[in-house]
C-alpha atoms as a PDB file:
ATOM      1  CA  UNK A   1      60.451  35.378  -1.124  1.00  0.00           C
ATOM      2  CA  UNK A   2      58.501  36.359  -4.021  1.00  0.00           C
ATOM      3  CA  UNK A   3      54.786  37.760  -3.306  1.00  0.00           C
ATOM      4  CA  UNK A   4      53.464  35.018  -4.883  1.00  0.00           C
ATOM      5  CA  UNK A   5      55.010  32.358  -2.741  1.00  0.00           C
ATOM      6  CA  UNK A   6      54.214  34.584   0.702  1.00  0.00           C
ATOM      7  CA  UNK A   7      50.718  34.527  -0.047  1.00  0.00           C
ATOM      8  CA  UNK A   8      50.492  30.892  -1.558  1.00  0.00           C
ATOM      9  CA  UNK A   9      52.583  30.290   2.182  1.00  0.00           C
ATOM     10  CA  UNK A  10      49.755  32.079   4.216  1.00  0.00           C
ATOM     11  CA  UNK A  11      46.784  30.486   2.677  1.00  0.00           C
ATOM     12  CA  UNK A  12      48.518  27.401   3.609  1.00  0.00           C
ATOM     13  CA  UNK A  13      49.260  27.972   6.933  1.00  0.00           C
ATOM     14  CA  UNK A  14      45.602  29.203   7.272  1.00  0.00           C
ATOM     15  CA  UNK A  15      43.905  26.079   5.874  1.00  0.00           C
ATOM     16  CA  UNK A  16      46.200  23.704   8.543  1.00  0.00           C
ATOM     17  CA  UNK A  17      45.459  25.747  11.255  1.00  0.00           C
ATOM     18  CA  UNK A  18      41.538  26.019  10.429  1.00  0.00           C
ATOM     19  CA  UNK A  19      41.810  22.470   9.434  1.00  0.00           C
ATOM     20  CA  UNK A  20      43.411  21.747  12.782  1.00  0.00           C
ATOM     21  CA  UNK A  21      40.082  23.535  14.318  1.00  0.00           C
ATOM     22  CA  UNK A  22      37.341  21.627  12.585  1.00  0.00           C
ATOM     23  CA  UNK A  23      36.133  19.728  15.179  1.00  0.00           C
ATOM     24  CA  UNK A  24      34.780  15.963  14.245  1.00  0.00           C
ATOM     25  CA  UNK A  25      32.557  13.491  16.357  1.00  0.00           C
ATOM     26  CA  UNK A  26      32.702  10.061  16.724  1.00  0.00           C
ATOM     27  CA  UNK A  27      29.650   8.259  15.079  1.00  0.00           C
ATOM     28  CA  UNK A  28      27.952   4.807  15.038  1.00  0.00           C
ATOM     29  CA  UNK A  29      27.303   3.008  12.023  1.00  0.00           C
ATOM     30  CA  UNK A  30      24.210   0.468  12.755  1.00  0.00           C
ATOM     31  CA  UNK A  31      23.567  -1.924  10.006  1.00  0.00           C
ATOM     32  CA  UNK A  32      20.373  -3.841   9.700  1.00  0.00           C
ATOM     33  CA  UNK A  33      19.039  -6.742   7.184  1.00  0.00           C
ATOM     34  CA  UNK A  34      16.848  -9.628   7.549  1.00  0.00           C
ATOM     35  CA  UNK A  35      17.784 -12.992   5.694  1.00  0.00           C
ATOM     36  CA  UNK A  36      14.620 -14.699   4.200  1.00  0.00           C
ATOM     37  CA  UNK A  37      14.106 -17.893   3.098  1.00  0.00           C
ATOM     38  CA  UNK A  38      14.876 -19.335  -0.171  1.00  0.00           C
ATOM     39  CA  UNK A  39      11.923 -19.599  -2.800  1.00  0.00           C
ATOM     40  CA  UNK A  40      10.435 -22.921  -3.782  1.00  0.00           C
ATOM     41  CA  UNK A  41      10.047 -23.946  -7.652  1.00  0.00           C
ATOM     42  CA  UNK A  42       6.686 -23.934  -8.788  1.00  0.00           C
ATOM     43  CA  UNK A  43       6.112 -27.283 -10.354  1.00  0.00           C
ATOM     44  CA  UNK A  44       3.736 -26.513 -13.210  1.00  0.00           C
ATOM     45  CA  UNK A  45       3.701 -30.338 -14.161  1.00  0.00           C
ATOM     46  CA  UNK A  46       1.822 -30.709 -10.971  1.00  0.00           C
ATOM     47  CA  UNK A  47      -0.137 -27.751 -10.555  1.00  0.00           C
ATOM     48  CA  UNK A  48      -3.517 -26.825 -12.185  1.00  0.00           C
ATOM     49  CA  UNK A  49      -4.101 -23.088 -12.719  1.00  0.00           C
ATOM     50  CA  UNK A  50      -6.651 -22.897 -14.746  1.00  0.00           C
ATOM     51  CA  UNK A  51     -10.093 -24.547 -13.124  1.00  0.00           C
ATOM     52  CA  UNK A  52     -13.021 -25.645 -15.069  1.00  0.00           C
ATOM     53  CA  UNK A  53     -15.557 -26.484 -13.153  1.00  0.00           C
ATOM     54  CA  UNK A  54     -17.913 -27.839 -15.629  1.00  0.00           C
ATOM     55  CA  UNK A  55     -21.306 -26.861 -16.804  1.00  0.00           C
ATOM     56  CA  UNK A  56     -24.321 -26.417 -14.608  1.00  0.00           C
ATOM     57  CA  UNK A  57     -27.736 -25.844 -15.818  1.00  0.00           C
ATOM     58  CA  UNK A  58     -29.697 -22.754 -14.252  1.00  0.00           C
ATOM     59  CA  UNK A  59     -32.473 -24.547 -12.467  1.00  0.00           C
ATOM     60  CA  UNK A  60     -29.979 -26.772 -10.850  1.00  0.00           C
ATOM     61  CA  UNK A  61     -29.213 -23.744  -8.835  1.00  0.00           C
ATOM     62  CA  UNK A  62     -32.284 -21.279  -8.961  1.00  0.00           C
ATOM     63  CA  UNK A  63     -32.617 -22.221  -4.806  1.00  0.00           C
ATOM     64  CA  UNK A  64     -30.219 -20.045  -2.328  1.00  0.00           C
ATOM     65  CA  UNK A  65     -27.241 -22.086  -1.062  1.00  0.00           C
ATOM     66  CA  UNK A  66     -27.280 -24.503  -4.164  1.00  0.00           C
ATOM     67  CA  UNK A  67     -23.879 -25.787  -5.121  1.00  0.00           C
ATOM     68  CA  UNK A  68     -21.867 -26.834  -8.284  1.00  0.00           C
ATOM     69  CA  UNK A  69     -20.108 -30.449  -8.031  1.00  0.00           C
ATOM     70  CA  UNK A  70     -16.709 -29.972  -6.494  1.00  0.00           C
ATOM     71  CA  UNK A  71     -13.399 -29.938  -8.355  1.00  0.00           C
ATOM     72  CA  UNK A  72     -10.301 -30.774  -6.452  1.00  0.00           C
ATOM     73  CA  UNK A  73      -6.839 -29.068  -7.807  1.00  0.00           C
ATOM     74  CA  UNK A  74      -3.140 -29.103  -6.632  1.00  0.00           C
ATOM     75  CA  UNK A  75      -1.148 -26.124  -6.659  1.00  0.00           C
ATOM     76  CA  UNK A  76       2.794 -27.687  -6.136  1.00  0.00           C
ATOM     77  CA  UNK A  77       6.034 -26.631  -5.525  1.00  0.00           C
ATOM     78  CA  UNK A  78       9.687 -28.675  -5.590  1.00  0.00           C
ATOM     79  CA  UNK A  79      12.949 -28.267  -5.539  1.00  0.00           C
ATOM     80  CA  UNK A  80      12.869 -26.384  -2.287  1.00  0.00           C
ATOM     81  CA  UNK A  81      16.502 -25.143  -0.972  1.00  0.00           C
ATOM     82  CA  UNK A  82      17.744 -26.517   2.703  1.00  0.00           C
ATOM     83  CA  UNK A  83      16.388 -24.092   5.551  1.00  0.00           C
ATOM     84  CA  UNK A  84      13.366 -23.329   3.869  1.00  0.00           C
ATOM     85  CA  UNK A  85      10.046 -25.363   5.548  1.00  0.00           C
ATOM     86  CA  UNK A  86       7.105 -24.025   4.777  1.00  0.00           C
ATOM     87  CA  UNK A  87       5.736 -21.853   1.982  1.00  0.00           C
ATOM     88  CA  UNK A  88       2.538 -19.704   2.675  1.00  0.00           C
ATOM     89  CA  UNK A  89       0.309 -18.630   0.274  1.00  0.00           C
ATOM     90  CA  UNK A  90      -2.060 -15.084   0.268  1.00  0.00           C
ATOM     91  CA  UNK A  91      -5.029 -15.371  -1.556  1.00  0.00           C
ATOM     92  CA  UNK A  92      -6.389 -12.194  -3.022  1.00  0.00           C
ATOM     93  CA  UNK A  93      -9.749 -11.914  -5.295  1.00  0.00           C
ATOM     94  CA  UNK A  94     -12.781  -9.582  -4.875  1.00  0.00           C
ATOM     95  CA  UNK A  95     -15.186 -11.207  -2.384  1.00  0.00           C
ATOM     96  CA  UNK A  96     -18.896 -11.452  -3.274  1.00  0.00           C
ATOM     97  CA  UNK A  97     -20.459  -8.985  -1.818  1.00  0.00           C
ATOM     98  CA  UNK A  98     -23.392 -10.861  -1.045  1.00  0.00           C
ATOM     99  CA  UNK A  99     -21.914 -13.899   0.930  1.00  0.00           C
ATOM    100  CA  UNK A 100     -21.552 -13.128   4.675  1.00  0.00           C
ATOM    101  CA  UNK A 101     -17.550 -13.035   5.175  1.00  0.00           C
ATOM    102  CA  UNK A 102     -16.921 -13.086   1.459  1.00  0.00           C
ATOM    103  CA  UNK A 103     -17.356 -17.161   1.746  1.00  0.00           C
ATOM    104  CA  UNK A 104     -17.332 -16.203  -2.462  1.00  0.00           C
ATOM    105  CA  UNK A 105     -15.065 -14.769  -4.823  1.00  0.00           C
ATOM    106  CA  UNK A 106     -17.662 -12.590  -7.160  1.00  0.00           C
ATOM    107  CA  UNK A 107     -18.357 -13.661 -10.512  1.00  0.00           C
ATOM    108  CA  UNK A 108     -17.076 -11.733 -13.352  1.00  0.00           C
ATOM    109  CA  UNK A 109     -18.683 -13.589 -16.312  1.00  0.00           C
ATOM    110  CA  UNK A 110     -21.822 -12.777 -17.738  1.00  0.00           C
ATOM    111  CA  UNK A 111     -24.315 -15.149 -15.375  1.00  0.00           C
ATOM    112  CA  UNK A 112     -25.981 -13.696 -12.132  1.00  0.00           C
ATOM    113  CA  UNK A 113     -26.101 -14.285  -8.733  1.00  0.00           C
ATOM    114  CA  UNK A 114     -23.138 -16.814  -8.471  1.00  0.00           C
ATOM    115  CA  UNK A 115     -19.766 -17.015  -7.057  1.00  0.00           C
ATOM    116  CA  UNK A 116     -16.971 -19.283  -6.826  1.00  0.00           C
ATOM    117  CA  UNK A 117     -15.815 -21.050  -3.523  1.00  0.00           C
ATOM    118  CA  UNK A 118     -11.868 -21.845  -2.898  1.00  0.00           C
ATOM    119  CA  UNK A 119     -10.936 -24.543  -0.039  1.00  0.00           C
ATOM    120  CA  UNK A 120      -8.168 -26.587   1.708  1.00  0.00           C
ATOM    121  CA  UNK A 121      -9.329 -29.990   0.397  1.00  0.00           C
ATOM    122  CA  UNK A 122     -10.301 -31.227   4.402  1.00  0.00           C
ATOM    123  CA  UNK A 123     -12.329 -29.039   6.232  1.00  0.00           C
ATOM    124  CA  UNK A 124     -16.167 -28.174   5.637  1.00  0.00           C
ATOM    125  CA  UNK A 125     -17.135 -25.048   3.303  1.00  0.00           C
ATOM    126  CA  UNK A 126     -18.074 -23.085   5.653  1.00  0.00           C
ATOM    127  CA  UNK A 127     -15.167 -22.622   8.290  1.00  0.00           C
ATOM    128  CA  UNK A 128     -12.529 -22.908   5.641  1.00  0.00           C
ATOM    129  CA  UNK A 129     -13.815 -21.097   2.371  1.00  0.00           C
ATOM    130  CA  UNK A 130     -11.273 -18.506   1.448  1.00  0.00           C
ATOM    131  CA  UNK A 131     -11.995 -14.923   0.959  1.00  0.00           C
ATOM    132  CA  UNK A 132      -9.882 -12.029  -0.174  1.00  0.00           C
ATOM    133  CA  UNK A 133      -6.668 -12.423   1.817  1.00  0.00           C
ATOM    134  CA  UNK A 134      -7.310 -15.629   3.183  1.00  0.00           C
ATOM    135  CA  UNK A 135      -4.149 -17.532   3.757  1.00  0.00           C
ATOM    136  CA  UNK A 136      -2.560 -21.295   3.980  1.00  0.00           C
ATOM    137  CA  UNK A 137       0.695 -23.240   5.237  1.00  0.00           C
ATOM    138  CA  UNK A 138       2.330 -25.775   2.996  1.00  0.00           C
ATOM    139  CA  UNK A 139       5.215 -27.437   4.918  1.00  0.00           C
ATOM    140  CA  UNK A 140       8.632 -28.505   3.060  1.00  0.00           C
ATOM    141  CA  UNK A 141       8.331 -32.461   2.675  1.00  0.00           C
ATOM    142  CA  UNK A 142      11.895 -34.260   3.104  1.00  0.00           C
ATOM    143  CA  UNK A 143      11.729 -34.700  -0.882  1.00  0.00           C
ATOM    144  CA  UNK A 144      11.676 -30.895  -1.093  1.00  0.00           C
ATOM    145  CA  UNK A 145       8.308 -30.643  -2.301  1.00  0.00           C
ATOM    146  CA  UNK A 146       5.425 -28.791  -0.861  1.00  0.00           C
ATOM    147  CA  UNK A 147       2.223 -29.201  -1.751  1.00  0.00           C
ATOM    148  CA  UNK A 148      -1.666 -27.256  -1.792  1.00  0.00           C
ATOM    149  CA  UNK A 149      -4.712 -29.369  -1.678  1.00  0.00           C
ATOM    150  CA  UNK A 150      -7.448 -27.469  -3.006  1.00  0.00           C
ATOM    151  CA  UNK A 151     -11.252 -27.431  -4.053  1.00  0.00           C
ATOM    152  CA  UNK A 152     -13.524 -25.369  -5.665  1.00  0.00           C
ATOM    153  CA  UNK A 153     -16.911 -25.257  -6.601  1.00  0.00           C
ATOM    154  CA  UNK A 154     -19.560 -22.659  -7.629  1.00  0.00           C
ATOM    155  CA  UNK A 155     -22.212 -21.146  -5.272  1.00  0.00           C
ATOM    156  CA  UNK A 156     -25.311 -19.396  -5.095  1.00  0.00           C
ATOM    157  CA  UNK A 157     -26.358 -17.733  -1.802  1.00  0.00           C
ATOM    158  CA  UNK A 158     -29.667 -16.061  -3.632  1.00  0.00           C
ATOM    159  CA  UNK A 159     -30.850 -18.318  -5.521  1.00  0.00           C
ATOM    160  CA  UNK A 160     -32.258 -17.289  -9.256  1.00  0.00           C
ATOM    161  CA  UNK A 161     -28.897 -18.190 -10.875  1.00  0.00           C
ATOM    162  CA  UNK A 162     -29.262 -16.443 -14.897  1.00  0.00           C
ATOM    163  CA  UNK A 163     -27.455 -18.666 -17.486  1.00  0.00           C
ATOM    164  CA  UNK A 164     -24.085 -17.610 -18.584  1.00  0.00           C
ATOM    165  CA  UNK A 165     -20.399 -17.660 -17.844  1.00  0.00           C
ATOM    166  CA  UNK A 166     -18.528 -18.027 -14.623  1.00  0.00           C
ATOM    167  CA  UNK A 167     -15.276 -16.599 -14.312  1.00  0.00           C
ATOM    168  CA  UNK A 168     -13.343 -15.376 -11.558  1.00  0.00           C
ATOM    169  CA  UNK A 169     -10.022 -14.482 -10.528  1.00  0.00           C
ATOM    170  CA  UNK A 170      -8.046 -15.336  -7.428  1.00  0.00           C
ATOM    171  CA  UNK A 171      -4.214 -14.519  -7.061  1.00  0.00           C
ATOM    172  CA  UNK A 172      -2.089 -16.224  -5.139  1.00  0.00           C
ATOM    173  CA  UNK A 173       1.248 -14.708  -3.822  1.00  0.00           C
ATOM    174  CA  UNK A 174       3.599 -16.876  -2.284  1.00  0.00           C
ATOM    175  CA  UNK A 175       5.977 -16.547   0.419  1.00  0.00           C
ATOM    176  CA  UNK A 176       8.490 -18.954   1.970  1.00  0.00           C
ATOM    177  CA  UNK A 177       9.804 -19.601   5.517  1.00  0.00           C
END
């Protein structure tokens, strides 16, 4: 045997012994996921995203708790897939900091001392007016629609109300069970 093959032999012999010595454990694999529901369409035909809620002149709301006239607004959903029921939705906005509980999203427009108001359509203003991360439960109709019911109105809890624009923004995220 040539050197070269009685070394190339030994290293070989070497690695299937050491290889024979490796020692290996048996291990558990655990595999986790979580199957969520299917979204919801958002029917835009049906659904009013932008909200104008009119004009309002200043002494109509120069006294603390004064109101704007309510406007009611739909936020829909359809074609909903089988084993989805209900579709929640988050509502995030900055709350006015000077409503008690953020019962107002702050205005971002140019007048003072005004807020906006967000609500199921039932309920009374106070219990149900959102604030930032307020939520709500649409269920899944058989027709595979689902459906918000909302109002909104302005709302002054000073008082002294200076003319200019209203404007503020409130996100909804949606999520679907």
């Amino acid at each position: 045997m040539t050197n070269a093959k009685y070394y190339a032999s030994l290293l070989l012999m070497g690695w299937a012994l050491y290889a024979g010595m490796v020692k290996a454990a048996d291990i558990t694999l655990n595999f986790n996921a979580t199957i969520v529901a299917s979204p919801c369409e958002m029917d835009l035909t049906n659904s009013t995203t932008t909200i104008a809620l009119g004009d309002v002149y200043a002494n109509q709301v120069e006294t603390p708790g004064t109101r704007s006239g309510e406007v009611s607004f739909n936020l829909s959903f359809k074609d909903c897939p089988a084993g989805t029921t209900s579709v929640v939705a988050t509502f995030t906005g900055t709350d006015n900091p000077e409503t008690f509980g953020g019962l107002t999203f702050l205005n971002a427009g140019t007048a003072e001392n005004i807020g906006v108001q967000v609500k199921p359509l039932d309920g009374n203003w106070d219990a149900k007016s959102f604030h930032n991360g307020s939520t709500m439960t649409a269920t899944v109709a058989d027709d595979k629609t689902a459906v918000f019911k909302l109002t909104s109105r302005m709302y002054t809890p000073t008082g002294n109300v200076t003319p200019g624009s209203v404007i503020a923004t409130v996100t909804a995220n949606f999520t679907y069970q």
